[in-house]
Protein backbone atom coordinates (compact mmCIF):
# COMPACT_ATOMS: atom_id res chain seq x y z
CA UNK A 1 -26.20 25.19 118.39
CA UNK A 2 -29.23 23.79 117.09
CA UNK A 3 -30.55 24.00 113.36
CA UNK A 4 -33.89 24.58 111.98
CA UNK A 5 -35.56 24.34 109.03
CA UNK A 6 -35.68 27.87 107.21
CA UNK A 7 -36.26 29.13 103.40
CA UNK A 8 -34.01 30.64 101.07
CA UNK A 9 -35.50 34.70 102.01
CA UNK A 10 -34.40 33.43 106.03
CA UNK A 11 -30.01 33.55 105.14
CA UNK A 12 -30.02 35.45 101.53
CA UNK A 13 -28.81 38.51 102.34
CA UNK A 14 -27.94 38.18 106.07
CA UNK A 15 -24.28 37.00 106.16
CA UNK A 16 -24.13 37.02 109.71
CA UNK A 17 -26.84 33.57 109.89
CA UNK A 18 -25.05 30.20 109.18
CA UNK A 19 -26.99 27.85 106.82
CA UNK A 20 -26.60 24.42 105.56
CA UNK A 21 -27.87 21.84 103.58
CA UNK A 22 -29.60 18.98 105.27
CA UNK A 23 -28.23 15.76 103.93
CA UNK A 24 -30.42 14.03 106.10
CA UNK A 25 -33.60 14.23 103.90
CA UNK A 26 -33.51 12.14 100.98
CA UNK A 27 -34.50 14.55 98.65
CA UNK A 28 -30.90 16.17 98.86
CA UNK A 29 -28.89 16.53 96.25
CA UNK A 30 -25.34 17.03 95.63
CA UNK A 31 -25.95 19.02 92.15
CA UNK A 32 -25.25 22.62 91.01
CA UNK A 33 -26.93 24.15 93.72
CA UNK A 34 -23.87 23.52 95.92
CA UNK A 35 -21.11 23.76 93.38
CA UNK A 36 -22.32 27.17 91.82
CA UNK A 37 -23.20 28.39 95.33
CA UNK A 38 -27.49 29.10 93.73
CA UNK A 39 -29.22 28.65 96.85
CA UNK A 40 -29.09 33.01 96.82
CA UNK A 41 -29.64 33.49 93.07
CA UNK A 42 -33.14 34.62 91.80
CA UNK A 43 -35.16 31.56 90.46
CA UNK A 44 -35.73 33.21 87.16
CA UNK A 45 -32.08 33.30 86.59
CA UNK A 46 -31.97 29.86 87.85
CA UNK A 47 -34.98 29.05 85.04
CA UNK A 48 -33.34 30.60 82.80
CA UNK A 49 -30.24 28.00 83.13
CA UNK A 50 -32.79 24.79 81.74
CA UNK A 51 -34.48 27.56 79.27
CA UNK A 52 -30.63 28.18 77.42
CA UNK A 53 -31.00 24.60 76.28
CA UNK A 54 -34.54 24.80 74.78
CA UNK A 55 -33.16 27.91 73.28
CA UNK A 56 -30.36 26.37 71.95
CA UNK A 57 -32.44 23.31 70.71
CA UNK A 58 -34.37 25.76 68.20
CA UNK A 59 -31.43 27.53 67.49
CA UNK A 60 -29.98 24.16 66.11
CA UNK A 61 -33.05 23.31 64.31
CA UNK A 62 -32.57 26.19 62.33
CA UNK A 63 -29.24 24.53 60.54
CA UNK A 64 -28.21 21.49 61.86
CA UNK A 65 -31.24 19.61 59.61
CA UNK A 66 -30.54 21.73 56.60
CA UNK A 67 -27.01 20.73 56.76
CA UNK A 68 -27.95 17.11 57.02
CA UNK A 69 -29.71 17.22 54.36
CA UNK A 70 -26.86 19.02 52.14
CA UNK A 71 -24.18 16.98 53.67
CA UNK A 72 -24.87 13.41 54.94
CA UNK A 73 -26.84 12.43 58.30
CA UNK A 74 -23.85 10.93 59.05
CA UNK A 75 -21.28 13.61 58.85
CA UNK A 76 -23.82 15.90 60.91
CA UNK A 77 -24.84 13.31 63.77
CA UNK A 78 -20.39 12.43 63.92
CA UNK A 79 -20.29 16.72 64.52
CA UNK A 80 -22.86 16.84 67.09
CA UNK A 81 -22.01 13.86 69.27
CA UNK A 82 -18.05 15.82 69.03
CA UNK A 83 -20.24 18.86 70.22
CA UNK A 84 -21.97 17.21 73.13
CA UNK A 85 -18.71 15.75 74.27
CA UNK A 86 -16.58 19.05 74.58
CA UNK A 87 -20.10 20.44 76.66
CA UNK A 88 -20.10 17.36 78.69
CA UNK A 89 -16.20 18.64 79.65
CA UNK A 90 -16.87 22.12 79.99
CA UNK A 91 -20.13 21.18 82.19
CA UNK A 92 -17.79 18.98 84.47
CA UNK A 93 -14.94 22.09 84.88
CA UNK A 94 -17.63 24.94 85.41
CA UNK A 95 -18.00 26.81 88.25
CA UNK A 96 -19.59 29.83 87.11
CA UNK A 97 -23.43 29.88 86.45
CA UNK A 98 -23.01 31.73 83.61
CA UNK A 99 -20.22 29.60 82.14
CA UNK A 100 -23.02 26.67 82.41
CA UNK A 101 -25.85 28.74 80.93
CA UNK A 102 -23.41 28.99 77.62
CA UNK A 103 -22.81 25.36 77.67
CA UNK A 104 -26.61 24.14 78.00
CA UNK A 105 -27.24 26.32 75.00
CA UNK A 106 -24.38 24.80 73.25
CA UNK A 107 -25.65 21.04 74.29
CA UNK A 108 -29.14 22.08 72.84
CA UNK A 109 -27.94 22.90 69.80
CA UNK A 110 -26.17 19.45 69.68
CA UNK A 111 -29.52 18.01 71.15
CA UNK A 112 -30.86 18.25 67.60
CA UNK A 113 -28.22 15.83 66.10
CA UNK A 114 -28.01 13.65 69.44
CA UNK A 115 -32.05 12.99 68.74
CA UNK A 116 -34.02 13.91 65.84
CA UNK A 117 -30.73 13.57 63.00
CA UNK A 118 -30.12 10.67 64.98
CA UNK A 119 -34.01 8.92 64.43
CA UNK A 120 -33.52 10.04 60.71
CA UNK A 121 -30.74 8.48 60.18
CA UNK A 122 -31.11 4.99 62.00
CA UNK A 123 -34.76 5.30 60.15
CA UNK A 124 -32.95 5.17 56.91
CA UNK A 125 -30.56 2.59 57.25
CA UNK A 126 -33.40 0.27 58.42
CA UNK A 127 -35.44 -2.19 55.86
CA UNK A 128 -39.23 -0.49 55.95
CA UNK A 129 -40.42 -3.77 57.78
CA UNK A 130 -38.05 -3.54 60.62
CA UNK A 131 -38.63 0.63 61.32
CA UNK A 132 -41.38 0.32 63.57
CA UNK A 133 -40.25 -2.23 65.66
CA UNK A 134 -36.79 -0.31 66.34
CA UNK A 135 -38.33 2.79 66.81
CA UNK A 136 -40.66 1.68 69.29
CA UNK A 137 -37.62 -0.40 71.12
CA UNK A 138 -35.52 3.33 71.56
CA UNK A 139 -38.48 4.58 72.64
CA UNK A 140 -38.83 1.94 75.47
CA UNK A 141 -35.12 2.72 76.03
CA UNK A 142 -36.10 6.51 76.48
CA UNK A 143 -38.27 5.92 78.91
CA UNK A 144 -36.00 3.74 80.57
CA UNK A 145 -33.31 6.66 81.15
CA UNK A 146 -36.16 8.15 83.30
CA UNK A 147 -36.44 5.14 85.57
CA UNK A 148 -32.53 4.77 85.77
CA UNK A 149 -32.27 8.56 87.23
CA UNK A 150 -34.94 7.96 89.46
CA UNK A 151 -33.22 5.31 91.18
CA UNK A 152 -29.74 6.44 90.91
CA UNK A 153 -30.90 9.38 93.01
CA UNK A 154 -33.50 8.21 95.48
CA UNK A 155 -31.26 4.59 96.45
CA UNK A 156 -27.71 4.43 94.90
CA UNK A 157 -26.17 8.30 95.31
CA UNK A 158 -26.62 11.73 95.64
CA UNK A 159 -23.84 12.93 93.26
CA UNK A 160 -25.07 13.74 89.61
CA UNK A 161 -21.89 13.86 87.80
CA UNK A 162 -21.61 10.01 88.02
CA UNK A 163 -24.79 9.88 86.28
CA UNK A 164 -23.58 12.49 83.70
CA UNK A 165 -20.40 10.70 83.48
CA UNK A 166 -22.36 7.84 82.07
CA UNK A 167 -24.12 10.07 79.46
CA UNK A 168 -20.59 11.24 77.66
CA UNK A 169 -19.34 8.12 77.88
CA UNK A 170 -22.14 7.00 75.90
CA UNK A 171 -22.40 9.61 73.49
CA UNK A 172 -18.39 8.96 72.90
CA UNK A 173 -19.66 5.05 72.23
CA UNK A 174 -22.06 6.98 70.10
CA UNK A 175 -19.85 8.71 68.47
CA UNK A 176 -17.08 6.49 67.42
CA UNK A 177 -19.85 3.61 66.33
CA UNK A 178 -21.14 6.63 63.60
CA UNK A 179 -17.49 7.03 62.31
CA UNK A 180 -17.54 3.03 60.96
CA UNK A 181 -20.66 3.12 59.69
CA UNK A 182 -21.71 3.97 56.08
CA UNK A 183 -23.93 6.71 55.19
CA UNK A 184 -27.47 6.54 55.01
CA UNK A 185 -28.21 4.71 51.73
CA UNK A 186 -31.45 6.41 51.32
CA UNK A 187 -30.46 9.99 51.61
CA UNK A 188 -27.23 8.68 48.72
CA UNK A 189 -30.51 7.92 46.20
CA UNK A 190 -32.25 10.46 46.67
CA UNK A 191 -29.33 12.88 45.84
CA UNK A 192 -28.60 10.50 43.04
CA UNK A 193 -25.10 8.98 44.66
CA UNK A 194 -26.12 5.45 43.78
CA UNK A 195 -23.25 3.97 43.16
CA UNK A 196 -22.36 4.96 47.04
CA UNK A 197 -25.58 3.96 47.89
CA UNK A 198 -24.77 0.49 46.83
CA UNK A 199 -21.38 0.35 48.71
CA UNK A 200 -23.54 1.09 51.56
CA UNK A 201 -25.80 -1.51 51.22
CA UNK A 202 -23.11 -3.77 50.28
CA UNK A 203 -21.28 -3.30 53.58
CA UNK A 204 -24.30 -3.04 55.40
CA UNK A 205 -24.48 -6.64 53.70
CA UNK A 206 -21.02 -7.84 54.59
CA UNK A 207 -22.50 -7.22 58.23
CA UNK A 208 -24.74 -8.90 58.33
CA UNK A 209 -23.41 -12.25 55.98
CA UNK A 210 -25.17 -11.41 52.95
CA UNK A 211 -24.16 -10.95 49.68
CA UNK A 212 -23.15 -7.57 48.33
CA UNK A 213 -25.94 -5.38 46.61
CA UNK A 214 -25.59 -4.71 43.03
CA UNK A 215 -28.86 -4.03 41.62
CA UNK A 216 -30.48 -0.99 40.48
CA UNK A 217 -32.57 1.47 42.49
CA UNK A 218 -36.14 2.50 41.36
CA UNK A 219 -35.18 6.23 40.72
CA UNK A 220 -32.15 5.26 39.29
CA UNK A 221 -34.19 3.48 36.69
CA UNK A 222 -36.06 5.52 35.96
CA UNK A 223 -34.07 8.44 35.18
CA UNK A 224 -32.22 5.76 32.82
CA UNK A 225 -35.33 5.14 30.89
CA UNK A 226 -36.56 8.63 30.58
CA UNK A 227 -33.20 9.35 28.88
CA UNK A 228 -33.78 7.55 26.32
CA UNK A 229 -38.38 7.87 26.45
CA UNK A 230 -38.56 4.41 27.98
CA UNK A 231 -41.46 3.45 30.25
CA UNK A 232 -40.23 1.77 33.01
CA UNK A 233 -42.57 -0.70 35.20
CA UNK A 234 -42.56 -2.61 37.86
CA UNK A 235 -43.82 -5.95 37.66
CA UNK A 236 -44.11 -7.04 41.04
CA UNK A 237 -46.60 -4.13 41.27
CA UNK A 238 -50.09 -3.94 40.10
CA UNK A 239 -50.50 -1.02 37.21
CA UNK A 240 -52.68 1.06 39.64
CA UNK A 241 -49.76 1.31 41.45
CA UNK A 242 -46.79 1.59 38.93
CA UNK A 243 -47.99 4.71 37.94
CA UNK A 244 -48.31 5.95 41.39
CA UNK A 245 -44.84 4.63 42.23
CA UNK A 246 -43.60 6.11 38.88
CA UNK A 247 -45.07 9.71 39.53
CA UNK A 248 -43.84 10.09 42.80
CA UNK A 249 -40.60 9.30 42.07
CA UNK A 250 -40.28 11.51 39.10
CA UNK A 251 -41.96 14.67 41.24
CA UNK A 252 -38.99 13.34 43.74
CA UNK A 253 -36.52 13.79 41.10
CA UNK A 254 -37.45 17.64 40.32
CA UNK A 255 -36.63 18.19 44.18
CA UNK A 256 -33.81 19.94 45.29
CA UNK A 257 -33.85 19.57 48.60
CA UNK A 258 -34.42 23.64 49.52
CA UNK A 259 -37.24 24.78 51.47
CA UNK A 260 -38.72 25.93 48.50
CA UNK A 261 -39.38 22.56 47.28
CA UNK A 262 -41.13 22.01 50.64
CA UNK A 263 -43.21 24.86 50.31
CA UNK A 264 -44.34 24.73 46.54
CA UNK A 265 -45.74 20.94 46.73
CA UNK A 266 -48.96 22.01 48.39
CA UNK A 267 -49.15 18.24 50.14
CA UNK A 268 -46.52 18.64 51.72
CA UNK A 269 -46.44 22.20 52.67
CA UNK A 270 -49.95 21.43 54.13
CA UNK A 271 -48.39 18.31 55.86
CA UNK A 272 -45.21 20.61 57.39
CA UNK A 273 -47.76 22.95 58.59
CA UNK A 274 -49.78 20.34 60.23
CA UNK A 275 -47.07 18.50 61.89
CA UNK A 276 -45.05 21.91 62.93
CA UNK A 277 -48.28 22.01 65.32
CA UNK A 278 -48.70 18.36 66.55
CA UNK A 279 -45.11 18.63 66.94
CA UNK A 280 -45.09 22.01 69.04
CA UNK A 281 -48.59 20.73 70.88
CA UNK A 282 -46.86 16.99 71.63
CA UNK A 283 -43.69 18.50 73.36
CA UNK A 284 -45.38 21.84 75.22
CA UNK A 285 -48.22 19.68 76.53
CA UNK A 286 -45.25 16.74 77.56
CA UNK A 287 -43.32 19.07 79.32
CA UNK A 288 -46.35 21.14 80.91
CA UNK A 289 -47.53 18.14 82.82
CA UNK A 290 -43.94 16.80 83.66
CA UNK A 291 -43.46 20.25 85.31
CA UNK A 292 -46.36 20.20 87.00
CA UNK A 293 -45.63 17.01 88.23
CA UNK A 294 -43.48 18.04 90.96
CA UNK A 295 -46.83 19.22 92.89
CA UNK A 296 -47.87 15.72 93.78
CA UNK A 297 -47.13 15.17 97.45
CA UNK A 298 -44.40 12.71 98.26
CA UNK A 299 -41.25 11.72 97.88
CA UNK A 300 -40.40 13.22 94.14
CA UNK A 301 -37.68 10.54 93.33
CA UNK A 302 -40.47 7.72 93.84
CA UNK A 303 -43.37 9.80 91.73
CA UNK A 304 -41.08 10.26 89.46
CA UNK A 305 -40.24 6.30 89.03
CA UNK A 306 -43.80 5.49 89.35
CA UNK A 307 -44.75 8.08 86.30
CA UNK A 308 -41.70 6.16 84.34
CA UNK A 309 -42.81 3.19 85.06
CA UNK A 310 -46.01 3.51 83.85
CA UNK A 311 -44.61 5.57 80.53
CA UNK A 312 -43.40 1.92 79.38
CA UNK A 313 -46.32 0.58 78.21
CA UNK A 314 -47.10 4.04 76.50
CA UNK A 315 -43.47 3.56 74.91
CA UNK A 316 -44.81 0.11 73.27
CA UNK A 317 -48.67 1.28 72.38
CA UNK A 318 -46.95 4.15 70.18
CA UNK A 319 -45.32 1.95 67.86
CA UNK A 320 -48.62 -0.67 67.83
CA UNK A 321 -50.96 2.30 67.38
CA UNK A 322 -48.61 3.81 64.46
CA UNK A 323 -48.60 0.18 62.65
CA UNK A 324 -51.93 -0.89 63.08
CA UNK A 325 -53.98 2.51 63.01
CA UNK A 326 -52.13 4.19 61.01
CA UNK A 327 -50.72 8.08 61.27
CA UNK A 328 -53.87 10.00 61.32
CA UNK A 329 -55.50 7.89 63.59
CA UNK A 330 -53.37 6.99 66.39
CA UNK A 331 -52.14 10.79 66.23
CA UNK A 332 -55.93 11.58 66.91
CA UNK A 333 -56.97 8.67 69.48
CA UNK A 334 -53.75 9.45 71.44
CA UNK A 335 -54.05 13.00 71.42
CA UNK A 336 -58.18 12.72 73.09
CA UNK A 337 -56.25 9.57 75.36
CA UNK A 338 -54.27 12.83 76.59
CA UNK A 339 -57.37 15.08 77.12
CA UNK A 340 -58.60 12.53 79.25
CA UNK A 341 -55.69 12.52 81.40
CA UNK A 342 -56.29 16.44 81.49
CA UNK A 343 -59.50 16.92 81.94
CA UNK A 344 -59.51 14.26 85.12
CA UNK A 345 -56.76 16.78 86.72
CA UNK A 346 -58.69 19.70 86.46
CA UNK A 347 -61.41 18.52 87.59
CA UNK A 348 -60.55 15.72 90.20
CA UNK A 349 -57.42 15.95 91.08
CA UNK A 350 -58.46 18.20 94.45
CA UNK A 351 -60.94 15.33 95.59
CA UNK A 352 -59.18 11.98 94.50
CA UNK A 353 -55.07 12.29 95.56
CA UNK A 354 -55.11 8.88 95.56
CA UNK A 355 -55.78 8.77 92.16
CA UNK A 356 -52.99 12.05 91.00
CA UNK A 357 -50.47 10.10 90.04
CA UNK A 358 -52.75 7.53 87.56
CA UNK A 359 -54.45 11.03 85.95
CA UNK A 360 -50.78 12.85 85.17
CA UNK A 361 -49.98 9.31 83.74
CA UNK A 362 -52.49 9.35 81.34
CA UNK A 363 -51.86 12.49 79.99
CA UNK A 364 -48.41 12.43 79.70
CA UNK A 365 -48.92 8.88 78.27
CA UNK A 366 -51.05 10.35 75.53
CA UNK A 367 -48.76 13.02 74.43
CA UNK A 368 -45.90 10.69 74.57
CA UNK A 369 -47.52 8.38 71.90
CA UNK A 370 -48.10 11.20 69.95
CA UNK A 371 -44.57 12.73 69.96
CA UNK A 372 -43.46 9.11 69.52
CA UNK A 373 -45.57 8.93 66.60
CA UNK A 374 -44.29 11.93 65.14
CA UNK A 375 -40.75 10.77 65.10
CA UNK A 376 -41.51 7.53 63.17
CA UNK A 377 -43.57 9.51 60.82
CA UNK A 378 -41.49 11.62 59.91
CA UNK A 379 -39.68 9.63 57.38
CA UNK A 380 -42.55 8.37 55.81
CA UNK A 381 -44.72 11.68 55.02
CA UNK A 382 -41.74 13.59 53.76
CA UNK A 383 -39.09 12.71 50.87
CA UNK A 384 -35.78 11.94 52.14
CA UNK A 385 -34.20 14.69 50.31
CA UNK A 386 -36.05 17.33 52.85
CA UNK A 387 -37.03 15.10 55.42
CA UNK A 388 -34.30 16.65 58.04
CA UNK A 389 -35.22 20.23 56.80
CA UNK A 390 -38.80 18.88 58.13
CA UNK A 391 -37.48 17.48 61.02
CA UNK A 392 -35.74 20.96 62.21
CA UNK A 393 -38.59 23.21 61.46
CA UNK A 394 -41.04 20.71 63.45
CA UNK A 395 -38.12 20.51 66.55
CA UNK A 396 -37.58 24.60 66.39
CA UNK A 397 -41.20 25.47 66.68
CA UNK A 398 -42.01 22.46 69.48
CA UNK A 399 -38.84 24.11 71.46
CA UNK A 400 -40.02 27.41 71.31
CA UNK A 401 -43.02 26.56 72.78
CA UNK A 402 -41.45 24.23 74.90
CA UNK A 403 -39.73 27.58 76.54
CA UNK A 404 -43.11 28.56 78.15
CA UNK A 405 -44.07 24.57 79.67
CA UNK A 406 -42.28 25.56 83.33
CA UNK A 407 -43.32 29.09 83.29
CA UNK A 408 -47.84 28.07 82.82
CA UNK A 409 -46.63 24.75 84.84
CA UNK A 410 -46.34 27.64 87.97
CA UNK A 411 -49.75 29.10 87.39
CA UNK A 412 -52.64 28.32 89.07
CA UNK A 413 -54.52 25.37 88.85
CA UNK A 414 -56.30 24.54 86.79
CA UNK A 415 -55.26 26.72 84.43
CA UNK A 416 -52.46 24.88 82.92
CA UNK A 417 -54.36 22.07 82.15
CA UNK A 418 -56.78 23.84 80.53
CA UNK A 419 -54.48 25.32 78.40
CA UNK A 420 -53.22 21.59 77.81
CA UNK A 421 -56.64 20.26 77.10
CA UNK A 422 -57.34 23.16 74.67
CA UNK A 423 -53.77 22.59 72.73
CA UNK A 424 -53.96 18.65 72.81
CA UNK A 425 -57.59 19.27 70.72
CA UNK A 426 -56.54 21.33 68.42
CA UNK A 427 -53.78 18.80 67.69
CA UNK A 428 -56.01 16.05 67.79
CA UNK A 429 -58.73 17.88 64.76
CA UNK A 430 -55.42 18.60 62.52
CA UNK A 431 -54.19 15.15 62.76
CA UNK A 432 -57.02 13.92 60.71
CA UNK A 433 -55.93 16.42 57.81
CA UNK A 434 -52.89 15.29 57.28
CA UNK A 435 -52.50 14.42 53.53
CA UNK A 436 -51.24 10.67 53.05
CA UNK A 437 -53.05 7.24 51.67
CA UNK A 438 -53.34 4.96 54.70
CA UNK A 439 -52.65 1.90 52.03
CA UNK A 440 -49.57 2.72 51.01
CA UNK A 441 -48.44 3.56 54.30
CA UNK A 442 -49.44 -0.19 55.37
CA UNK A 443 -47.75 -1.46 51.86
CA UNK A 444 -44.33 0.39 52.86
CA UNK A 445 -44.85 -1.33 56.18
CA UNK A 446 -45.07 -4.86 54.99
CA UNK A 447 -42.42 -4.50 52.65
């Protein structure tokens, strides 16, 4: 008997009509849709499967920072790599769509140590000279996961738990490489542990054939000397910029690390509130236009190596832009780099297809650079001692808006890049009110 094409609405329903995939077309896959027999299930309950993990992304942000920042990024990141391990196992065994649903919201929730803990912490075991260079290299190797998938699925196999398999093994490496390595010697200072902030250094030392650290730390100083009502000053520094130095880390040393401190500094509760949005605007606009990606005609596993591809050199521009321009900005020039993108789409996209895939690049190469540039940031506009609190309220409002990216990437054109231009320009007016001397974010660069 001969086969033909058909939709879903042709068998769902009708058990008496035989249906099949055809593993003929390349765009096959050998994924859930087989193994929790979805072809019949509603596509909102289907949505609903990739929405559990956003959910459980903010749901982590609520606590998984906080506790980072009361307990070591260490012990936190070593809990949530465990986490993502026992998901990866129960994703494997599943055969029940709502079994899988629980686990995606479980692997959001270790999402948040897995990426943004996991920045934090690599930012502060790194010298301030060598953070934008490493930063910008995981970003490259971000994008790089993209380009990997792409051609795993379009010209090695169709099966995804290969691909999977290589993710736990990974975040097993990930996992065990945490447990031998010290905590983060900044987040020690700033909670006053210095004499396990030197053993950190020290071993960090050992590593790498120098000799042990046994100085003392600024703050530490400090504290010492106003003790006893010493002045304390540092002559490698001009006095312009003792003082400076001086003030900020005695306001530092008043911090407690609650939300409260966040809130009652009115630089940096302006600067949360600011970067909760360019945080939120970055990932709803990134995921908006890689949604409504899968509208360009063509093979989808080739677009979507072509749009990685050409998200490399965005990967490298967002660590140049963040060293050379400085926050404000590169926020700002990337953010109207994305509205360019956007506003080419909406209104030329219909008339140029030759040109589609170049116009989506450009605007999901501008919001890339700016949610790259958020991550590096990060550490240097807030004090380590709430810096992951900052980090969790920034992920858990950019998630929940995140949520509603596949849902506008559905409506009509050109709609949802209107609402992308509009979002990406709001972002882009904020970023130049950001509180924060440009010099001494170039000083803590060259240091």
């Amino acid at each position: 008997m001969d086969a033909k094409p058909c939709s879903q609405e042709a068998f769902c329903g009708k058990p008496n009509i035989y249906h099949e995939v055809d593993w003929t077309q390349e765009n096959s896959l050998h994924n859930w849709f087989e193994s929790l027999s979805l072809e019949c299930v509603p596509k909102a309950r289907i949505g609903f499967i990739g929405s559990s993990l956003f959910i459980g992304w903010a749901s982590g942000a609520t606590f998984l920072p906080r506790l980072s920042d009361n307990f070591g990024r260490r012990r936190v990141f070593i809990g949530s790599m465990a986490l993502q391990v026992l998901t990866f196992i129960g994703l494997f065994l599943s055969t029940n769509i709502d079994v899988n649903t629980f686990f995606m919201f479980v692997f959001g929730v270790a999402s948040v140590g897995r990426t943004s803990l996991s920045f934090l912490y690599m930012m502060e075991l790194l010298p301030a000279n060598r953070q934008v260079l490493c930063g910008t290299i995981l970003q490259l190797c971000n994008a790089s996961v993209s380009i990997v998938g792409s051609v795993y699925f379009w010209k090695v196999s169709k099966e995804w738990i290969y691909l999977v398999l290589i993710g736990c093994l990974l975040a097993i490496l990930s996992m065990l490489g945490a447990i031998v390595m010290p905590e983060s010697p900044k987040y020690l200072v700033t909670k006053g542990r210095y004499d396990e902030a030197r053993k950190a250094i020290s071993y960090i030392a050992k590593i790498n054939q120098q000799e042990p650290f046994i100085g003392v730390f600024d703050k530490e100083a400090i504290q010492k000397a106003a003790a006893v009502n010493y002045s304390v000053f540092d002559t490698n520094l001009e006095t312009g910029q003792e003082s400076e130095q001086v003030r900020l880390i005695k306001e530092e040393d008043q911090l407690t690390g609650t939300i409260k401190d966040l809130i009652k500094i009115r630089r940096h509760f302006i600067n949360l509130l600011i970067f909760v949005y360019i945080w939120t605007a970055s990932s709803f606009d990134m995921y908006l236009v890689t949604y409504s990606m899968k509208y360009i005609p063509g093979n989808i596993f080739k677009n979507l190596l072509t749009s990685a591809l050409l998200d490399l050199p965005f990967a490298l521009l967002g660590g140049l832009a963040f060293h050379t321009l400085g926050v404000k900005t590169a926020l700002t020039t990337a953010f109207i780099v994305a509205i360019c993108g956007s506003v080419l789409i909406a209104l030329l996209s219909e008339d140029n297809p030759e040109f589609v895939h170049y116009m989506f690049s450009l605007a999901r190469g501008g919001v890339k650079v700016t949610f790259d540039i958020c991550y590096l940031a990060n550490s240097t506009i807030f004090p380590a001692i709430f810096a992951g609190a900052a980090f969790g309220l920034c992920n858990m409002g950019a998630k929940i808006a995140t949520i509603l990216s596949p849902m506008l990437a559905e409506v009509q054109a050109p709609i949802p890049m209107i609402i992308f231009t509009c979002v990406a320009a709001l972002a882009a007016v904020l970023s130049m009110l950001l509180i924060m001397k440009e010099s001494n974010h170039k000083r803590s660069l060259s240091k």
